[in-house]
C-alpha atoms as a PDB file:
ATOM      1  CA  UNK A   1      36.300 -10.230 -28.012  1.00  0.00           C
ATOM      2  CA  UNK A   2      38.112  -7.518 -26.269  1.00  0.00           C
ATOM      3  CA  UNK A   3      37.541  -4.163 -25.114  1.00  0.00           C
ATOM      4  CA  UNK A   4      39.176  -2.748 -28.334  1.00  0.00           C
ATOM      5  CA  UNK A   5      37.230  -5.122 -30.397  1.00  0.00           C
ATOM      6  CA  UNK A   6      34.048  -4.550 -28.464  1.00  0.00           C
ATOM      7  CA  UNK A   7      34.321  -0.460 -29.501  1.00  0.00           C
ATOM      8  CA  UNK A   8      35.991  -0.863 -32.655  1.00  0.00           C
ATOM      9  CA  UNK A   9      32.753  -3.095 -33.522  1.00  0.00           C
ATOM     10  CA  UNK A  10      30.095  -1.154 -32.128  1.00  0.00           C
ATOM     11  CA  UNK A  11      31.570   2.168 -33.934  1.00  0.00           C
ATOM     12  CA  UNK A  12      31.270  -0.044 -37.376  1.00  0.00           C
ATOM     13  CA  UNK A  13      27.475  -1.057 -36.654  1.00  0.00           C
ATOM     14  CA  UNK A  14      25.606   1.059 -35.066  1.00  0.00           C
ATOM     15  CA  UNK A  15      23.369   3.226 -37.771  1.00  0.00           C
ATOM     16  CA  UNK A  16      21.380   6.436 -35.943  1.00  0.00           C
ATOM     17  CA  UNK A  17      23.819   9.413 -35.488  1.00  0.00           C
ATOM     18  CA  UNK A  18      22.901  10.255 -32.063  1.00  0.00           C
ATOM     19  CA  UNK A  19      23.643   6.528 -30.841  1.00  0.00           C
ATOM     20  CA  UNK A  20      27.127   7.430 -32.657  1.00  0.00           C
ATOM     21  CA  UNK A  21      28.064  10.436 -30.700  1.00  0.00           C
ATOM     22  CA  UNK A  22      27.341   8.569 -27.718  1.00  0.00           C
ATOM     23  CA  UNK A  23      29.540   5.782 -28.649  1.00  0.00           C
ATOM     24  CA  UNK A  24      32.371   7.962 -29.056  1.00  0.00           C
ATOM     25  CA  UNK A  25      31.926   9.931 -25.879  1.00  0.00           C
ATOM     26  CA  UNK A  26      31.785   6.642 -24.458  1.00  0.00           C
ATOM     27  CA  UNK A  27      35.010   5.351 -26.073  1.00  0.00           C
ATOM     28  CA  UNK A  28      36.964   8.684 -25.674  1.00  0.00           C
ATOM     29  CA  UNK A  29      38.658   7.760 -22.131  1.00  0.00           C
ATOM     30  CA  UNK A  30      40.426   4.535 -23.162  1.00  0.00           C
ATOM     31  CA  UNK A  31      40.467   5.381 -27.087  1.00  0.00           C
ATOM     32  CA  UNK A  32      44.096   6.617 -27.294  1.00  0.00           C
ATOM     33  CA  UNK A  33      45.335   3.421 -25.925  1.00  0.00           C
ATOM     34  CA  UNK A  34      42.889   1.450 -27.813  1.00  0.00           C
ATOM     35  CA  UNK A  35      44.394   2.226 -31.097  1.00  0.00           C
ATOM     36  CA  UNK A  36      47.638   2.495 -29.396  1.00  0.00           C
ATOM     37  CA  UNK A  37      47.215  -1.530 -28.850  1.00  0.00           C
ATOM     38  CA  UNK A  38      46.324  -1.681 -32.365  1.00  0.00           C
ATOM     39  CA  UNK A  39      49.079   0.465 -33.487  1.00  0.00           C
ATOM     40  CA  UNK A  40      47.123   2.859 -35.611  1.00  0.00           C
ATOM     41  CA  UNK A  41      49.309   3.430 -38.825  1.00  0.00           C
ATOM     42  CA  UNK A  42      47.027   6.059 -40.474  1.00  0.00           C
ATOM     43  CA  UNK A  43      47.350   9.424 -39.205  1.00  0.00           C
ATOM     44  CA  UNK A  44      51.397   8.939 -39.665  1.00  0.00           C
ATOM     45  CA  UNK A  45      50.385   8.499 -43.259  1.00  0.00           C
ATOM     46  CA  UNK A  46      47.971  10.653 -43.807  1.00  0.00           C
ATOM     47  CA  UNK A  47      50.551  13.348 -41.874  1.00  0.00           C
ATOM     48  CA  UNK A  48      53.406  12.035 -44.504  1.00  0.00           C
ATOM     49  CA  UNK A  49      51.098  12.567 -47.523  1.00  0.00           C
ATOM     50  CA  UNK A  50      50.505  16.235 -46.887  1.00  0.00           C
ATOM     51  CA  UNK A  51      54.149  16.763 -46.296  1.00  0.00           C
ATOM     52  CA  UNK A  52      54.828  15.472 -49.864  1.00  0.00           C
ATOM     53  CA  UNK A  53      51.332  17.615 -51.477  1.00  0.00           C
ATOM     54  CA  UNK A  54      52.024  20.674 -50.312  1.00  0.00           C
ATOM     55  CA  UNK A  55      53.964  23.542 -52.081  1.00  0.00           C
ATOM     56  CA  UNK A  56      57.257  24.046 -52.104  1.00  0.00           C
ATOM     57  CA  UNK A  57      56.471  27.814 -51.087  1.00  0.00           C
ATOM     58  CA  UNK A  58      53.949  26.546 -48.495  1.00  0.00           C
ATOM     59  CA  UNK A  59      55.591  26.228 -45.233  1.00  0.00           C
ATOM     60  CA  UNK A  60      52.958  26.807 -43.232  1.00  0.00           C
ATOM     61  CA  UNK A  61      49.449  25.892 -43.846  1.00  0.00           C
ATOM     62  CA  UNK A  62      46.212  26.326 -41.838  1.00  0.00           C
ATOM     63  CA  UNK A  63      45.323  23.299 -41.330  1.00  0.00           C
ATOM     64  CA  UNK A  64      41.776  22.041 -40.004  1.00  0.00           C
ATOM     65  CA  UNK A  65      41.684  18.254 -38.341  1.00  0.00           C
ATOM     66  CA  UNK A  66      38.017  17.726 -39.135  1.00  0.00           C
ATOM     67  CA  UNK A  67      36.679  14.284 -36.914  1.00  0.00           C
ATOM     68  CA  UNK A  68      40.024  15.249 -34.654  1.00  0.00           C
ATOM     69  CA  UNK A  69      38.345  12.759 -31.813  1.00  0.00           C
ATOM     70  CA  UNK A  70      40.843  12.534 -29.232  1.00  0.00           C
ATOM     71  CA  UNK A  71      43.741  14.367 -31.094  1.00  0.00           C
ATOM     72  CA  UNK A  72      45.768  10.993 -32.771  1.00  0.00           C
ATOM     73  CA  UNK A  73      45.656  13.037 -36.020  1.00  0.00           C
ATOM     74  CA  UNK A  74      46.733  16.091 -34.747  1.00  0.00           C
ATOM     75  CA  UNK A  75      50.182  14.707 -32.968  1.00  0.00           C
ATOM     76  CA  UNK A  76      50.967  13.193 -36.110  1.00  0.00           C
ATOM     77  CA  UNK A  77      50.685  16.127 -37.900  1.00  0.00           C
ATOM     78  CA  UNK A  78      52.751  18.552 -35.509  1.00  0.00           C
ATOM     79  CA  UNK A  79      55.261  15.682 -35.903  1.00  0.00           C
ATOM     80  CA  UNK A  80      55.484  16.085 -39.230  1.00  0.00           C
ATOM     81  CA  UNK A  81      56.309  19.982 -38.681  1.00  0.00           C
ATOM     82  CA  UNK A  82      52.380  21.139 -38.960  1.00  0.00           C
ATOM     83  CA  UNK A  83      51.793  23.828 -36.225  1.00  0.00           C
ATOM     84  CA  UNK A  84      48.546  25.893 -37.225  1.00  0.00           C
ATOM     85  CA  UNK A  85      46.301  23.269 -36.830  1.00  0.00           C
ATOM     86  CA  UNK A  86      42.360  23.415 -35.681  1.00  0.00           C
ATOM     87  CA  UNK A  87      40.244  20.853 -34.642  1.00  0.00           C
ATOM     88  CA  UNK A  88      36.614  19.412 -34.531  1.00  0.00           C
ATOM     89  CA  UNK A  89      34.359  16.390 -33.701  1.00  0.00           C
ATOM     90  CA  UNK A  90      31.050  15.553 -33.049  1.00  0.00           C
ATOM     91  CA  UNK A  91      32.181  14.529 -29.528  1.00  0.00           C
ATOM     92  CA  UNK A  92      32.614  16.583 -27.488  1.00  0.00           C
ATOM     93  CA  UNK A  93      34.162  13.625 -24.458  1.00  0.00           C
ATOM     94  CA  UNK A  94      36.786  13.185 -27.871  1.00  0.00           C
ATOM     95  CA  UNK A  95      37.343  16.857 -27.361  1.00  0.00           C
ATOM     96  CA  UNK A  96      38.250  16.968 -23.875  1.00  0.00           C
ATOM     97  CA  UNK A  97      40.851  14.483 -24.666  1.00  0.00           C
ATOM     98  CA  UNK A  98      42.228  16.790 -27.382  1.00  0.00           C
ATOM     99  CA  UNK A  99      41.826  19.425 -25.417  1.00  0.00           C
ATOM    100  CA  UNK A 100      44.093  18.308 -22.601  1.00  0.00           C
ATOM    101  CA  UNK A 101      46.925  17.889 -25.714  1.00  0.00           C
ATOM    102  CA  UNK A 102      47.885  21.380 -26.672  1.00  0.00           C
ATOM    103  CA  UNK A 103      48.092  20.377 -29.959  1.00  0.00           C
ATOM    104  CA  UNK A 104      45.328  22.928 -31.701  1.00  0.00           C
ATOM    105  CA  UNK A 105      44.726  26.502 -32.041  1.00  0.00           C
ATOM    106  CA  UNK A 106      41.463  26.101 -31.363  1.00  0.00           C
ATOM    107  CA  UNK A 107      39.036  23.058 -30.740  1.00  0.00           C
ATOM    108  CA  UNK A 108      34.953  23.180 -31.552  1.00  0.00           C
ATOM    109  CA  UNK A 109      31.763  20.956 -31.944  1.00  0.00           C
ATOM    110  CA  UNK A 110      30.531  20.429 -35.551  1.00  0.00           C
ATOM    111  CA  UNK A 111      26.854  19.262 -35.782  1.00  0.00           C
ATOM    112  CA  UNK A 112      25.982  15.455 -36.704  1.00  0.00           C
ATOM    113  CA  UNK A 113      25.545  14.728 -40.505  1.00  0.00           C
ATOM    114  CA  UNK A 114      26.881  16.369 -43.758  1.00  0.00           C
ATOM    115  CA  UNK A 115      28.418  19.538 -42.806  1.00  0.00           C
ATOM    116  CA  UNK A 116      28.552  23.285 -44.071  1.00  0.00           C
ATOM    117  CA  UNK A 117      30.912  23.974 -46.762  1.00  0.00           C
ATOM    118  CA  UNK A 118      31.511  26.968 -45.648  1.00  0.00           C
ATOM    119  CA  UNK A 119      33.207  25.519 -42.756  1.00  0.00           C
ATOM    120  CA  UNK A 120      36.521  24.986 -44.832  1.00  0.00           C
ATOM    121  CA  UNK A 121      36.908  27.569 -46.479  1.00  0.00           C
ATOM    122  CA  UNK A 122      39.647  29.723 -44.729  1.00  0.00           C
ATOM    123  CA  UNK A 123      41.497  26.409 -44.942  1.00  0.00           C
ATOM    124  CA  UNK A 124      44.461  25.699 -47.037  1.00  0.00           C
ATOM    125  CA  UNK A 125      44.114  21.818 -45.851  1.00  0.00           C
ATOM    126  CA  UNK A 126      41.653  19.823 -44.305  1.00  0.00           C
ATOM    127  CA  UNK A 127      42.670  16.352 -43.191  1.00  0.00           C
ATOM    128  CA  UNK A 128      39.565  14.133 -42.165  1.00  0.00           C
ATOM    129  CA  UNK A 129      41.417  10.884 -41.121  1.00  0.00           C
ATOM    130  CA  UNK A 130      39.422   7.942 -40.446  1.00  0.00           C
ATOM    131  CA  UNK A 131      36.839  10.041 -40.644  1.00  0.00           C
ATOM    132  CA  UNK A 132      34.851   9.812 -43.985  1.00  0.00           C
ATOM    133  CA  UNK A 133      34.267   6.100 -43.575  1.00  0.00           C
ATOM    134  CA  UNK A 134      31.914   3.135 -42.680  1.00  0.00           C
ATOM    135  CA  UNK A 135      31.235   3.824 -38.648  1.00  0.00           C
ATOM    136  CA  UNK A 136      32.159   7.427 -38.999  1.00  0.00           C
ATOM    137  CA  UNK A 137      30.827  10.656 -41.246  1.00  0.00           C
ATOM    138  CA  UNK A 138      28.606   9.741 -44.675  1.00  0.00           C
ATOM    139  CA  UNK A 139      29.642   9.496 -48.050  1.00  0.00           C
ATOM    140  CA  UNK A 140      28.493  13.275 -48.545  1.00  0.00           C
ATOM    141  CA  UNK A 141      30.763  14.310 -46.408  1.00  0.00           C
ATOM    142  CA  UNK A 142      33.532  14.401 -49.180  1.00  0.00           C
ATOM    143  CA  UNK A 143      31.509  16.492 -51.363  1.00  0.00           C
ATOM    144  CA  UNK A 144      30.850  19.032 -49.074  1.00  0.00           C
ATOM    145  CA  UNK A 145      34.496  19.228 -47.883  1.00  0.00           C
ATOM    146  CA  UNK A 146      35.671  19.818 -51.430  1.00  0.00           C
ATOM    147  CA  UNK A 147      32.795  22.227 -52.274  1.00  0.00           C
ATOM    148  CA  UNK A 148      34.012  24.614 -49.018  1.00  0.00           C
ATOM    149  CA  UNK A 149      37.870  24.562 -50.272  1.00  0.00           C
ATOM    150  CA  UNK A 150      39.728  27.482 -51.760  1.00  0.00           C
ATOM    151  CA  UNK A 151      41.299  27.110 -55.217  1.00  0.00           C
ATOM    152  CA  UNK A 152      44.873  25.212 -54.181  1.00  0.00           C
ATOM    153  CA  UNK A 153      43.401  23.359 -50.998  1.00  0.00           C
ATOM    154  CA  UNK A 154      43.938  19.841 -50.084  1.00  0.00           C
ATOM    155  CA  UNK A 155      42.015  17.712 -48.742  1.00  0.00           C
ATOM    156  CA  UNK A 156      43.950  14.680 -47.142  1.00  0.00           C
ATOM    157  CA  UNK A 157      40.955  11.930 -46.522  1.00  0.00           C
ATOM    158  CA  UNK A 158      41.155   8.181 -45.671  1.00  0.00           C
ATOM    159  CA  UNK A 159      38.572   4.907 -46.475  1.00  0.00           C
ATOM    160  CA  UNK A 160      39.455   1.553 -43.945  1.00  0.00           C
ATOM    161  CA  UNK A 161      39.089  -1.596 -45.614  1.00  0.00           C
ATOM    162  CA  UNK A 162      34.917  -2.055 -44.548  1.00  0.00           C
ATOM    163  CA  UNK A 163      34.806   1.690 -46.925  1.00  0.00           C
ATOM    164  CA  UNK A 164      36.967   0.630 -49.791  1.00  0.00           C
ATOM    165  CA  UNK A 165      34.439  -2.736 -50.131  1.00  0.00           C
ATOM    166  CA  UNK A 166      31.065  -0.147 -49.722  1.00  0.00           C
ATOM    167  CA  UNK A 167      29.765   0.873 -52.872  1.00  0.00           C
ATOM    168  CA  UNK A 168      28.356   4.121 -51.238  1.00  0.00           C
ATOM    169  CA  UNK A 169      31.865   5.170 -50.798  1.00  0.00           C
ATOM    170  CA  UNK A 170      33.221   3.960 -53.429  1.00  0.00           C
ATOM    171  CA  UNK A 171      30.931   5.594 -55.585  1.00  0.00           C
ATOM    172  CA  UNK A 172      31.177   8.818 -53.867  1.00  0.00           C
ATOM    173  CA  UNK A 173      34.884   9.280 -54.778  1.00  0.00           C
ATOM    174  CA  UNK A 174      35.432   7.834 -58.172  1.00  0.00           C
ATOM    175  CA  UNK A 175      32.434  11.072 -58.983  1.00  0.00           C
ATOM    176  CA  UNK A 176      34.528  13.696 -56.794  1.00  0.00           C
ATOM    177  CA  UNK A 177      38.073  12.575 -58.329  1.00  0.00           C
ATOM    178  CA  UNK A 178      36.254  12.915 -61.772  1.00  0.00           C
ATOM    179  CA  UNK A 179      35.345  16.419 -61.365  1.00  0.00           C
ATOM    180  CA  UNK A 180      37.012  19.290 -63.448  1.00  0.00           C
ATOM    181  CA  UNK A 181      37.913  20.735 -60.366  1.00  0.00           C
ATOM    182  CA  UNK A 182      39.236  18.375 -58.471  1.00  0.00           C
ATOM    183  CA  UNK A 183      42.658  16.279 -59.018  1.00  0.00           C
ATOM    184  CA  UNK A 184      44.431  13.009 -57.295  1.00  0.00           C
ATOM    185  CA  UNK A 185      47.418  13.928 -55.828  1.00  0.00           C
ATOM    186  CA  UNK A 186      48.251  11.008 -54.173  1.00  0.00           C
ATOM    187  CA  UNK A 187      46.828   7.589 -53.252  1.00  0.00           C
ATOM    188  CA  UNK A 188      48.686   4.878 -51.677  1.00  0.00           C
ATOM    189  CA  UNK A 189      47.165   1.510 -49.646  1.00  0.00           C
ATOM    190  CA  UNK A 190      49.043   0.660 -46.497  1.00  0.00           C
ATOM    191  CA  UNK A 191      48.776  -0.522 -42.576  1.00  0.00           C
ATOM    192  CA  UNK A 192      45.850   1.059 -40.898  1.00  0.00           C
ATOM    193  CA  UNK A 193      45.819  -1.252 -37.548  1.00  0.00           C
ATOM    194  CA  UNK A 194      48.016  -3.488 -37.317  1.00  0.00           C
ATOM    195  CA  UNK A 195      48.510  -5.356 -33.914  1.00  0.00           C
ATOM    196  CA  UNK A 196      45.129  -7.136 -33.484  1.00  0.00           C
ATOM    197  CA  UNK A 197      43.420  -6.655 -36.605  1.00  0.00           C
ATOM    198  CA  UNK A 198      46.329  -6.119 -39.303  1.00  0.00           C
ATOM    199  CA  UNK A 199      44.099  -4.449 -41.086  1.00  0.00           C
ATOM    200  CA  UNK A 200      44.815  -1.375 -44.732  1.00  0.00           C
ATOM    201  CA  UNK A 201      43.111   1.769 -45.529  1.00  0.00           C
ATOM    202  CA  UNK A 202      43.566   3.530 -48.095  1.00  0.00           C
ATOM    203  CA  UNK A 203      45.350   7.435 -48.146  1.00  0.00           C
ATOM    204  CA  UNK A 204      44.410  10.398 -50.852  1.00  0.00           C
ATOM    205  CA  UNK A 205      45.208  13.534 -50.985  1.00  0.00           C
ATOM    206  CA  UNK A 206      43.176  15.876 -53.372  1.00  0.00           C
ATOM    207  CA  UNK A 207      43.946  19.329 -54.311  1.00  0.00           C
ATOM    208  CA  UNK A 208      40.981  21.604 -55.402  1.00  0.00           C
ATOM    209  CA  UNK A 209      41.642  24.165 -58.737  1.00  0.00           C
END
């Protein structure tokens, strides 16, 4: 098992939160060229997604990378022509890494567990990419994200292979597509990593009414 695989597994399996943030400070120096090696398809897609979403008459959108880690999402997004972009993470050695980018606005901590709504709500798009997933943020974290969205925001989210097979997850978004307020924009399965592990996840984008 390598060094990727070695992180990669330990992200996937280890349960209390705190013993998570630590794992992903610990990861955050040789992350970028972790998933690099794995060629990390996702955030291109999940950047690619929005692109197609979004209004016509929407040019612009404030855009909030929520789970951001080392900033992967955020370069994908500026190049797909997003510029107002703000990050978070529970991590704050992820941060750093971001930091050092230039890619954001502005970069903050978010607590561990479910967070507040209220959070999104000056947001026109939140993009939590790997993020809500097995090894990552909980189920109720897709709730909460929709709750805290404006009428016409999007939330661009995606599930890895080990959260399309949890019933947790699974669960958790066939009730939040189903709600009166919320609607499918898009969904598509495709590469996630695909050196070592050739692995899919799943992209969605939802829109909020």
């Amino acid at each position: 098992m390598g060094m990727t695989d070695t992180y990669i597994h330990k992200i996937y399996t280890v349960a209390d939160q705190g013993d998570q943030r630590e794992a992903y400070d610990d990861w955050a120096d040789s992350y970028d060229a972790d998933l690099g090696t794995n060629a990390y398809k996702t955030p291109t897609r999940i950047a690619q997604a929005l692109k197609q979403c979004l209004p016509a008459d929407q040019t612009n959108p404030r855009i909030l990378d929520w789970a951001c880690g080392t900033g992967l999402s955020g370069s994908a997004l500026q190049e797909a022509g997003f510029k107002d972009i703000d990050g978070c993470d529970i991590s704050e050695g992820m941060l750093e890494k971001a930091r050092a980018k230039g890619l954001y606005n502005k970069l903050f901590t978010t607590p561990l567990g479910v967070p507040d709504s209220d959070m999104f709500k000056d947001y026109d798009v939140v993009a939590a990419v790997g993020a809500v997933s097995v090894g990552a943020a909980p189920a109720e974290c897709l709730p909460a994200i929709l709750d805290g969205l404006k009428p016409g925001g999007l939330l661009a989210v995606s599930f890895n292979a080990l959260t399309l097979d949890d019933k947790t997850y699974m669960d958790t978004l066939a009730r939040e597509v189903e709600r009166d307020d919320v609607s499918l924009e898009f969904s598509e399965d495709g590469p996630h990593l695909t050196a070592e592990h050739n692995s899919k996840s799943r992209v969605m984008v939802m829109k909020k009414s």
